[in-house]
Protein backbone atom coordinates (compact mmCIF):
# COMPACT_ATOMS: atom_id res chain seq x y z
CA UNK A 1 -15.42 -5.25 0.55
CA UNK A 2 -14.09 -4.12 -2.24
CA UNK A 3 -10.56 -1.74 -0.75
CA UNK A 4 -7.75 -3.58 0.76
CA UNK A 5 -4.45 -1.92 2.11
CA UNK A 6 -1.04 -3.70 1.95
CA UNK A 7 0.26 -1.95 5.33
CA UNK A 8 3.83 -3.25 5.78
CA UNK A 9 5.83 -4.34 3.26
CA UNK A 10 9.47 -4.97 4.66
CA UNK A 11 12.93 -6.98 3.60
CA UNK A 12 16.13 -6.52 5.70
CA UNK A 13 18.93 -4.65 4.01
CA UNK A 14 21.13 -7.11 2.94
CA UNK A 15 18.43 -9.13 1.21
CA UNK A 16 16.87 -6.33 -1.15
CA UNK A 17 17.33 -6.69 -4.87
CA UNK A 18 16.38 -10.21 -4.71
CA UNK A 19 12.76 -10.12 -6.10
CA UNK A 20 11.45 -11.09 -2.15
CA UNK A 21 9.70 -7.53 -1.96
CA UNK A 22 8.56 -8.39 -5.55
CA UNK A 23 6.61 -11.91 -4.27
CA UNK A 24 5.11 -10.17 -0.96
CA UNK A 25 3.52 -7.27 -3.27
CA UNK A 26 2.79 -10.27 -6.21
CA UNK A 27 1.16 -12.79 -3.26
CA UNK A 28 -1.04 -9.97 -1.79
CA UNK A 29 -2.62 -9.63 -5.34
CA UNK A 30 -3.25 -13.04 -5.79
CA UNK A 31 -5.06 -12.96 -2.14
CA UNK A 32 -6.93 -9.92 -3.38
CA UNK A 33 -7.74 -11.71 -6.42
CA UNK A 34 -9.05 -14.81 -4.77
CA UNK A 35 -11.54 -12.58 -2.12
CA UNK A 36 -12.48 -10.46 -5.36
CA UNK A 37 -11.13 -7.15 -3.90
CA UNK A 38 -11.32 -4.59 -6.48
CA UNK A 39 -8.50 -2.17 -5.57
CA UNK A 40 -5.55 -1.74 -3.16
CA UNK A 41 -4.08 1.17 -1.14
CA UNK A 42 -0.93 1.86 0.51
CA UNK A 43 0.69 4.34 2.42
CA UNK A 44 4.38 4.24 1.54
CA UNK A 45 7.52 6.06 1.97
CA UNK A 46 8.44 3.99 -1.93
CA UNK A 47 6.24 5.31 -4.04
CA UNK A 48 9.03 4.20 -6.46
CA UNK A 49 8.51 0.44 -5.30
CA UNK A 50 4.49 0.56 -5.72
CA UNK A 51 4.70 2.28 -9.34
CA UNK A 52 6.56 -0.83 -10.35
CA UNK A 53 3.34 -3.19 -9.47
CA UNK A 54 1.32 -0.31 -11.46
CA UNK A 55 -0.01 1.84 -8.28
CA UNK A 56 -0.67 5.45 -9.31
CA UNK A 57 -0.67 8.10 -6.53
CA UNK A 58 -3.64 9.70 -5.44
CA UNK A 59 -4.90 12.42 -2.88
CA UNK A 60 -5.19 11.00 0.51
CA UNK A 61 -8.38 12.52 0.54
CA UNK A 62 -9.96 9.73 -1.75
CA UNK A 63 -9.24 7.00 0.32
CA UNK A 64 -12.17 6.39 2.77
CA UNK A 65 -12.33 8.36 6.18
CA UNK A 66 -12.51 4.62 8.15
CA UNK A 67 -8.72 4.02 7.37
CA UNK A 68 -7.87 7.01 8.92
CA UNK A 69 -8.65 5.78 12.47
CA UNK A 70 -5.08 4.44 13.14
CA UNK A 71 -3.60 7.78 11.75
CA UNK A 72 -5.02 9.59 14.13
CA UNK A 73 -2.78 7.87 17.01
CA UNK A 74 0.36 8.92 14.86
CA UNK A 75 2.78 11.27 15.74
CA UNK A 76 2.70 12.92 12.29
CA UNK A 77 -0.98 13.15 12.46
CA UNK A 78 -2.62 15.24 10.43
CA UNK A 79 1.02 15.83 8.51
CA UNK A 80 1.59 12.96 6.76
CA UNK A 81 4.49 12.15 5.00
CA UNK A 82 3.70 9.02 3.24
CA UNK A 83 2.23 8.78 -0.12
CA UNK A 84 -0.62 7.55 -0.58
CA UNK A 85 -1.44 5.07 -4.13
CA UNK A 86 -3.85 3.00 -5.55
CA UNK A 87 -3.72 -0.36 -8.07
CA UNK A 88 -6.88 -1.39 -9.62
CA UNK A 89 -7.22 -5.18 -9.68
């Protein structure tokens, strides 16, 4: 109840740098906000984009073992390459 993860963020190519990645990351706080979630995850590839929205990385290893059921159907399982971050709300 309190952990939420914003799974796919995307914008096509030739529509970045116009704030739209900006307004999905802003909107999924405000829906966190309104259902009183406490803090959000990610696993990204732009750990770049998330610091901007103040997500800090952390060790995959504190994120709950029940997200972890989808990774094990991934190719990369258990050598992840994403980075995985947290924002306190």
């Amino acid at each position: 109840q309190e952990l939420a993860e914003i799974r796919s963020v995307a914008v096509r190519d030739d529509h970045q740098g116009r704030g739209i990645g900006a307004r999905l990351i802003e909107t999924a706080f405000e829906e966190a906000r309104r259902f009183k979630i406490q803090k959000i995850f990610t696993l990204t590839y732009k750990p770049e984009f998330f610091k901007k929205f103040g997500f800090c990385i952390i060790d995959r290893s504190e994120l709950p073992l029940k997200i972890w059921a989808d990774c094990i159907h991934c190719v990369k399982f258990p050598d992840c390459d994403e980075t995985a971050m947290l924002k306190q709300i």
